[in-house]
C-alpha atoms as a PDB file:
ATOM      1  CA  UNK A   1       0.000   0.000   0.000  1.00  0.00           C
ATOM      2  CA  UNK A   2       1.676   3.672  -1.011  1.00  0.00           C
ATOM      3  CA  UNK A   3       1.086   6.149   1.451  1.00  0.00           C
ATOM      4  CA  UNK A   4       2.854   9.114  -0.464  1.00  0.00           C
ATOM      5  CA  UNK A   5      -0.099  11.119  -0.796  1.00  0.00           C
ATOM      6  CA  UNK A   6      -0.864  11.472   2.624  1.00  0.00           C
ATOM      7  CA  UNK A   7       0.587  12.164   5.816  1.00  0.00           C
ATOM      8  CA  UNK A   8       2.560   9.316   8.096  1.00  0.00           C
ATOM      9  CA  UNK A   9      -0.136   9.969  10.468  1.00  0.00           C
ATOM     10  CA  UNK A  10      -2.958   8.954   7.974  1.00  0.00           C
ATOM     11  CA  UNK A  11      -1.309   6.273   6.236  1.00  0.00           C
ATOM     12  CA  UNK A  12      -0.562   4.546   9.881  1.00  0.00           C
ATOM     13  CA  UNK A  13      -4.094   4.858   9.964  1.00  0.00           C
ATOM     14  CA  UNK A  14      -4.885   3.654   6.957  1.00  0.00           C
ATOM     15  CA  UNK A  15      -2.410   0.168   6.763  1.00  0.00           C
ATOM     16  CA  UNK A  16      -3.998  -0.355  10.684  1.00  0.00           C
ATOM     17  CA  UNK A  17      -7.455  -0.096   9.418  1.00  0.00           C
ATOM     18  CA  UNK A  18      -6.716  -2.638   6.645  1.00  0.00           C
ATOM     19  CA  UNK A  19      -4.729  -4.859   8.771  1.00  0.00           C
ATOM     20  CA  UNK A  20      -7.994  -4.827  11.708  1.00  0.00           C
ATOM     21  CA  UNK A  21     -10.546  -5.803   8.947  1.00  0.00           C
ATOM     22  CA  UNK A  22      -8.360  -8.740   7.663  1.00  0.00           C
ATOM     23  CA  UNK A  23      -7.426  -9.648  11.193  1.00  0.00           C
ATOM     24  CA  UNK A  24     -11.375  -9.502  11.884  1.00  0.00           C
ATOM     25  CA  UNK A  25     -12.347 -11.450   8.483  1.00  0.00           C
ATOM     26  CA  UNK A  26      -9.696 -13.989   9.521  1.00  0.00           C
ATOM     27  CA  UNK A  27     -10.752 -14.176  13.093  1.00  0.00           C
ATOM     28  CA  UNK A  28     -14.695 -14.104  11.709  1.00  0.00           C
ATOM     29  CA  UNK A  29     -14.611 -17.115   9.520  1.00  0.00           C
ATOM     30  CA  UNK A  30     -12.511 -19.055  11.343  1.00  0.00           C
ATOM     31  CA  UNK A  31     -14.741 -18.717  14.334  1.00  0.00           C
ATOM     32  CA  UNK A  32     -17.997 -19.388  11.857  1.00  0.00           C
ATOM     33  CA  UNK A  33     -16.286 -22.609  10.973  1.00  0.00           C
ATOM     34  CA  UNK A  34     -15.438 -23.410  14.555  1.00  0.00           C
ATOM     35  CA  UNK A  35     -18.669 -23.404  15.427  1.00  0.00           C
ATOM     36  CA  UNK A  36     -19.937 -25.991  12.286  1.00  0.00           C
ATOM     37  CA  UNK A  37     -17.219 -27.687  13.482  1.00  0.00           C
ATOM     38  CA  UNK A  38     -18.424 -28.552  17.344  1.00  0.00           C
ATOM     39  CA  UNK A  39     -21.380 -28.584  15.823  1.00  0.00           C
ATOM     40  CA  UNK A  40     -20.131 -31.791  13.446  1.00  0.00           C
ATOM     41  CA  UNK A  41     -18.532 -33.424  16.564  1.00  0.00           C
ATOM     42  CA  UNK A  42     -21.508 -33.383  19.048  1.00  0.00           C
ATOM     43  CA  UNK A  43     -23.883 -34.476  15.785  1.00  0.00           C
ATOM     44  CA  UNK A  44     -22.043 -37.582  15.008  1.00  0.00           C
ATOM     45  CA  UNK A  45     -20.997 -38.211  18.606  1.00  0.00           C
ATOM     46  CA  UNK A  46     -24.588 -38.435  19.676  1.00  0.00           C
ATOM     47  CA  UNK A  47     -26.731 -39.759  16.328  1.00  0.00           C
ATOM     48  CA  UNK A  48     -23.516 -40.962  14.163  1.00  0.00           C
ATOM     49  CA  UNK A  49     -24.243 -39.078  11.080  1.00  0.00           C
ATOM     50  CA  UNK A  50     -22.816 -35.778   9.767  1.00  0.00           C
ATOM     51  CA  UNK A  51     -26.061 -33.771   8.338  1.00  0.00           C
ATOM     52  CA  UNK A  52     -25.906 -32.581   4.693  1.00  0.00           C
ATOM     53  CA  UNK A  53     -26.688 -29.134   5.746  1.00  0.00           C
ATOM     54  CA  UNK A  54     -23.996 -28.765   7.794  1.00  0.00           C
ATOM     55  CA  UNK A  55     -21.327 -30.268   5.398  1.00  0.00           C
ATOM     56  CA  UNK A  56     -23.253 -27.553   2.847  1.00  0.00           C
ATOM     57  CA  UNK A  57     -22.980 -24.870   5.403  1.00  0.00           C
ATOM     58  CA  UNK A  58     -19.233 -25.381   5.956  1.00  0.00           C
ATOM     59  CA  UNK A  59     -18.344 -26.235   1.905  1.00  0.00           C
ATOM     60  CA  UNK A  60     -20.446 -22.622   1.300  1.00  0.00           C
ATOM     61  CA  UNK A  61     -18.286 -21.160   4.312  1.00  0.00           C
ATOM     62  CA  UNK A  62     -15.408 -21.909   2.494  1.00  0.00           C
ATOM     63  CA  UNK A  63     -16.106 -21.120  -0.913  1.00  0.00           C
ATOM     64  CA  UNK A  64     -16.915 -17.563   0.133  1.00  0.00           C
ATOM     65  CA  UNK A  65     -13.886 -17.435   1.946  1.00  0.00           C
ATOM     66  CA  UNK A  66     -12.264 -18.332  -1.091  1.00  0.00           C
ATOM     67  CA  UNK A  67     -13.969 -15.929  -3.302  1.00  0.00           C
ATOM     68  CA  UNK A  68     -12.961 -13.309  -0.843  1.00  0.00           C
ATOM     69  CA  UNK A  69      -9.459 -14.170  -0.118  1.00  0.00           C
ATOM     70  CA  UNK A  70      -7.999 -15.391  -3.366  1.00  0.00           C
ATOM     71  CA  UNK A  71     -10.997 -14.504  -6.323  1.00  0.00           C
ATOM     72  CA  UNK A  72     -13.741 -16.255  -8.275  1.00  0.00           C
ATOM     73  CA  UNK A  73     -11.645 -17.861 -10.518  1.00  0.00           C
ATOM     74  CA  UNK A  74     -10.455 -19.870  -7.039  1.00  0.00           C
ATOM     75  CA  UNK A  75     -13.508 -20.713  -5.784  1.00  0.00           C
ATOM     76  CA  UNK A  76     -14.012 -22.398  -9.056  1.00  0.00           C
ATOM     77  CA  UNK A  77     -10.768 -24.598  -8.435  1.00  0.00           C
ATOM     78  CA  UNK A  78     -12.076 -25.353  -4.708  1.00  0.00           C
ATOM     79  CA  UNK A  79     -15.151 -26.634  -6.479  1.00  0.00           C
ATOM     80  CA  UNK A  80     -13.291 -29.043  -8.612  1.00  0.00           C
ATOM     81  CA  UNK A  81     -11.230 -29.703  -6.245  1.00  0.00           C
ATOM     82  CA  UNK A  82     -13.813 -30.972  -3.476  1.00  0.00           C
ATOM     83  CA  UNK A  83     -15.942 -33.054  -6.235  1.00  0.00           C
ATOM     84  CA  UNK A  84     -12.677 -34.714  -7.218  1.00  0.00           C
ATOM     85  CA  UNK A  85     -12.207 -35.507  -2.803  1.00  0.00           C
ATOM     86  CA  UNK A  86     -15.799 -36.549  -2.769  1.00  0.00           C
ATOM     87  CA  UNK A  87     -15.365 -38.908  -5.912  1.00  0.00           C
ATOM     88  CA  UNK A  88     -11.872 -40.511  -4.361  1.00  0.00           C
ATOM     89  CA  UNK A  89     -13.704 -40.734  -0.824  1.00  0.00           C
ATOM     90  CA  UNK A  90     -16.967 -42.352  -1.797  1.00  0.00           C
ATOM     91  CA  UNK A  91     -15.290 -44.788  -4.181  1.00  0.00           C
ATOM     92  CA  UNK A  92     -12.666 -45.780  -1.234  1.00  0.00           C
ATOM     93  CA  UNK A  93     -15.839 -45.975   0.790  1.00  0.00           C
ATOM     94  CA  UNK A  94     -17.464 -48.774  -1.562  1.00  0.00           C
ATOM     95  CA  UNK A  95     -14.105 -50.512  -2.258  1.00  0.00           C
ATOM     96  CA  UNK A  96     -13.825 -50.660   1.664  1.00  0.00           C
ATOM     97  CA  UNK A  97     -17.701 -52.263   1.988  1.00  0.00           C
ATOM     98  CA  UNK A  98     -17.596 -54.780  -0.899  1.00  0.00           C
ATOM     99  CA  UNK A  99     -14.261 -56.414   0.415  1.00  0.00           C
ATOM    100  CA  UNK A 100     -15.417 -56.106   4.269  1.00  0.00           C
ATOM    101  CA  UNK A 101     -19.470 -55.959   4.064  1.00  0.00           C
ATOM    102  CA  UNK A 102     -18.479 -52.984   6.776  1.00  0.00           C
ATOM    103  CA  UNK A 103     -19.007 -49.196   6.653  1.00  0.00           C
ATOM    104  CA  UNK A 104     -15.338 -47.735   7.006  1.00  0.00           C
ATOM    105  CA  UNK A 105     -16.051 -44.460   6.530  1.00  0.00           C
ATOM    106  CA  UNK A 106     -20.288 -43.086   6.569  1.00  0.00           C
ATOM    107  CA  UNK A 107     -21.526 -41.063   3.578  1.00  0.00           C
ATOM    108  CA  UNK A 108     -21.504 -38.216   5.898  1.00  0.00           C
ATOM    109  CA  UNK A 109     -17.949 -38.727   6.144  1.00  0.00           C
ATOM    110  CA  UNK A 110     -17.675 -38.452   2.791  1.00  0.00           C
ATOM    111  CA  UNK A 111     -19.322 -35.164   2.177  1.00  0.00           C
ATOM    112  CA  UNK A 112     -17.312 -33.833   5.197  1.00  0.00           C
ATOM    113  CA  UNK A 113     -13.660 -34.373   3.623  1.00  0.00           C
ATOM    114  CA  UNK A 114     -15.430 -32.968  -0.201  1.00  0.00           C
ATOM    115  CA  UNK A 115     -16.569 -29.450   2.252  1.00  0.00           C
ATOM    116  CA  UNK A 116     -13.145 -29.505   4.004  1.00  0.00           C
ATOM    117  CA  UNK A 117     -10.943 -29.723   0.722  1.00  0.00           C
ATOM    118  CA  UNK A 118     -12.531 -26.247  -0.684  1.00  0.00           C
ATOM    119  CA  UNK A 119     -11.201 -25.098   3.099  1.00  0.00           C
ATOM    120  CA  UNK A 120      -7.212 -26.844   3.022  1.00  0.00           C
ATOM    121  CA  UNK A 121      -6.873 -27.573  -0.789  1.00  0.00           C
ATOM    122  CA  UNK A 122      -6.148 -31.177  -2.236  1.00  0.00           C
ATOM    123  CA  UNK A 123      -2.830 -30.669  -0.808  1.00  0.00           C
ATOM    124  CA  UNK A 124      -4.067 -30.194   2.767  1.00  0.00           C
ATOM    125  CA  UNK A 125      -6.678 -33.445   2.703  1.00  0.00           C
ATOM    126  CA  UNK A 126      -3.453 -35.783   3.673  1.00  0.00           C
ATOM    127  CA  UNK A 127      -2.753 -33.788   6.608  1.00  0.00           C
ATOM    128  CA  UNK A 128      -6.343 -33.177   7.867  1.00  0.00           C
ATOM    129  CA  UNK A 129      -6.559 -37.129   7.844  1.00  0.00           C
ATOM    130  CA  UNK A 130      -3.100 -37.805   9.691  1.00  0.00           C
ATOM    131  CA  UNK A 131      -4.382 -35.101  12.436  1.00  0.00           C
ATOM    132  CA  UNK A 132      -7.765 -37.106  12.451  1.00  0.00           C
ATOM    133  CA  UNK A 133      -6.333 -40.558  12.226  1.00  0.00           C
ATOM    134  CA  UNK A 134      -3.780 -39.651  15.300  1.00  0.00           C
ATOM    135  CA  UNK A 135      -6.711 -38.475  17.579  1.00  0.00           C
ATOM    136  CA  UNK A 136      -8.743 -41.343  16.749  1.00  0.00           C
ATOM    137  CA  UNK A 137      -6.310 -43.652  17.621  1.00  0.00           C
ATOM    138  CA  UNK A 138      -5.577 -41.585  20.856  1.00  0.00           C
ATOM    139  CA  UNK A 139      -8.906 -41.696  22.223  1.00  0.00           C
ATOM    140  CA  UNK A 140      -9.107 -45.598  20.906  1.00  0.00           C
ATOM    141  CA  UNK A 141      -6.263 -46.310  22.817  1.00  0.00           C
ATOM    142  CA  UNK A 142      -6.758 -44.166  25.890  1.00  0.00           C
ATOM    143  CA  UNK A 143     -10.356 -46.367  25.795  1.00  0.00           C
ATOM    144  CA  UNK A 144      -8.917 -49.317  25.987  1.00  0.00           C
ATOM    145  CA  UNK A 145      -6.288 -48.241  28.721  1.00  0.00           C
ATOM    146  CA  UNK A 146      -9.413 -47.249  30.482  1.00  0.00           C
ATOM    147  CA  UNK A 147     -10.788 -50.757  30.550  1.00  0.00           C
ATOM    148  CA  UNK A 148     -13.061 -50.386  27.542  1.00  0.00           C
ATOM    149  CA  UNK A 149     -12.785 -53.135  25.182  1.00  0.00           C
ATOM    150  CA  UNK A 150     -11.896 -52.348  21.899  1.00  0.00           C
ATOM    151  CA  UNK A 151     -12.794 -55.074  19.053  1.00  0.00           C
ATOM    152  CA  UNK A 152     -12.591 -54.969  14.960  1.00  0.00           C
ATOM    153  CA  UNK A 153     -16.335 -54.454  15.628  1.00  0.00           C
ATOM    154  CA  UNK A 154     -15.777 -51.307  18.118  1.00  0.00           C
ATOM    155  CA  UNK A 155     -17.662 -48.425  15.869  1.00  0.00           C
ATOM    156  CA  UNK A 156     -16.438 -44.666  17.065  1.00  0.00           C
ATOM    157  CA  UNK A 157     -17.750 -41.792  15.169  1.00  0.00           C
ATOM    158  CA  UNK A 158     -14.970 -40.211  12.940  1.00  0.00           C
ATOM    159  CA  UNK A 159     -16.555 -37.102  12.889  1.00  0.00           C
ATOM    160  CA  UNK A 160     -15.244 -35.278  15.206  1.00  0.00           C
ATOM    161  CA  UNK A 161     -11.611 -35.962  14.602  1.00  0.00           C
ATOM    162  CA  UNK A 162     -11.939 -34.624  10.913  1.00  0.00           C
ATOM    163  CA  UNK A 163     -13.692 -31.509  12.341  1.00  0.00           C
ATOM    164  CA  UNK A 164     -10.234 -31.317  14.593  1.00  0.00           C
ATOM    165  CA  UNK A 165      -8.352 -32.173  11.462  1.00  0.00           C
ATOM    166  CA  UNK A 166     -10.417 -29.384   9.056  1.00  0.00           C
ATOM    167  CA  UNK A 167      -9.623 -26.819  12.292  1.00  0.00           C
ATOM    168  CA  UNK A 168      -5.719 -27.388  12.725  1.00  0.00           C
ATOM    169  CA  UNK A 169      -4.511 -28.029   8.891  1.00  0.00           C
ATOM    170  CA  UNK A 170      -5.629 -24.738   8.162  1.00  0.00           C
ATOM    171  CA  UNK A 171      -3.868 -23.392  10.439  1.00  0.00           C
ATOM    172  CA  UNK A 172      -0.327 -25.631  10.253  1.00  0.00           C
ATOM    173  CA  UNK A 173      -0.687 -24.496   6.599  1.00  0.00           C
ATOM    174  CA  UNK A 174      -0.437 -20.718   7.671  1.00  0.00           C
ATOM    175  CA  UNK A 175       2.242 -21.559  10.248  1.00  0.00           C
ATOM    176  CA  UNK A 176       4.375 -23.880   8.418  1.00  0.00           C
ATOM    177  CA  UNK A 177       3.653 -22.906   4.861  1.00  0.00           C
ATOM    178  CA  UNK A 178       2.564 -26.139   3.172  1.00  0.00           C
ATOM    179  CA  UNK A 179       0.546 -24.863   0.578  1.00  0.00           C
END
């Protein structure tokens, strides 16, 4: 931003002001999707599904934040993008059932990961699913140390450990630059 046509005084102003309102879009829109996320977690912890409207409340989420942080012509990408996840996911989900008669992974699931790719990218779906994977064995295992037993059969709710994924990849991809 070129400040040479007004005063030091004004243009502090001025790169402040722009700074607050990106500091306040960030802070906005991550809390917005912080909130779809708990809200994804204590859904599928309670009823094991994911609804559709919230996985169409977070993919919308993103998309605008896409539109408004990198353009249209982005948002388009994210679009492709997340139909491509969905198509990967729900044919890895029917592999999964016709060799093991099992759900792996619920259609809910599914949808989630297509929503979450318009928020981390194709690039940031691996790590979303290593932060997931890693709680879910955490709280598998701290079940089982806690006298739960824990079969082939056990069924937890993956939900909310790709809502934690969808919350921190975002944010190791700021930190750490991976995109």
């Amino acid at each position: 931003m070129s400040c040479c046509n007004t005063t030091p005084r004004t243009c502090h102003l001025s790169v402040a002001m722009q700074i607050d309102r990106e500091a306040l879009y960030l802070i906005g829109s991550y809390g917005a999707l912080c909130i779809l996320c708990c809200a994804v977690a204590l859904i599928d912890l309670r009823h094991g599904i994911i609804p559709n409207w919230l996985n169409l409340a977070i993919a919308a989420l993103g998309l605008a934040n896409v539109v408004v942080t990198e353009g249209t012509m982005a948002a388009f990408t994210a679009m492709g993008i997340a139909v491509l996840i969905g198509i990967l996911f729900l044919l890895l989900q029917r592999v999964y059932f016709a060799l093991r008669q099992v759900d792996g992974l619920g259609l809910g699931d599914v949808k989630f990961l297509a929503a979450a790719a318009i928020w981390v990218g194709a690039t940031g779906v691996p790590t979303l699913l290593l932060i997931a994977a890693i709680a879910a064995l955490g709280v598998a295992g701290g079940l089982q140390l806690a006298g739960h037993e824990m079969k082939r059969q056990t069924s937890i709710p993956f939900g909310p450990f790709l809502a934690l994924g969808l919350l921190v990849t975002p944010a190791l991809q700021s930190w750490l630059a991976l995109n």
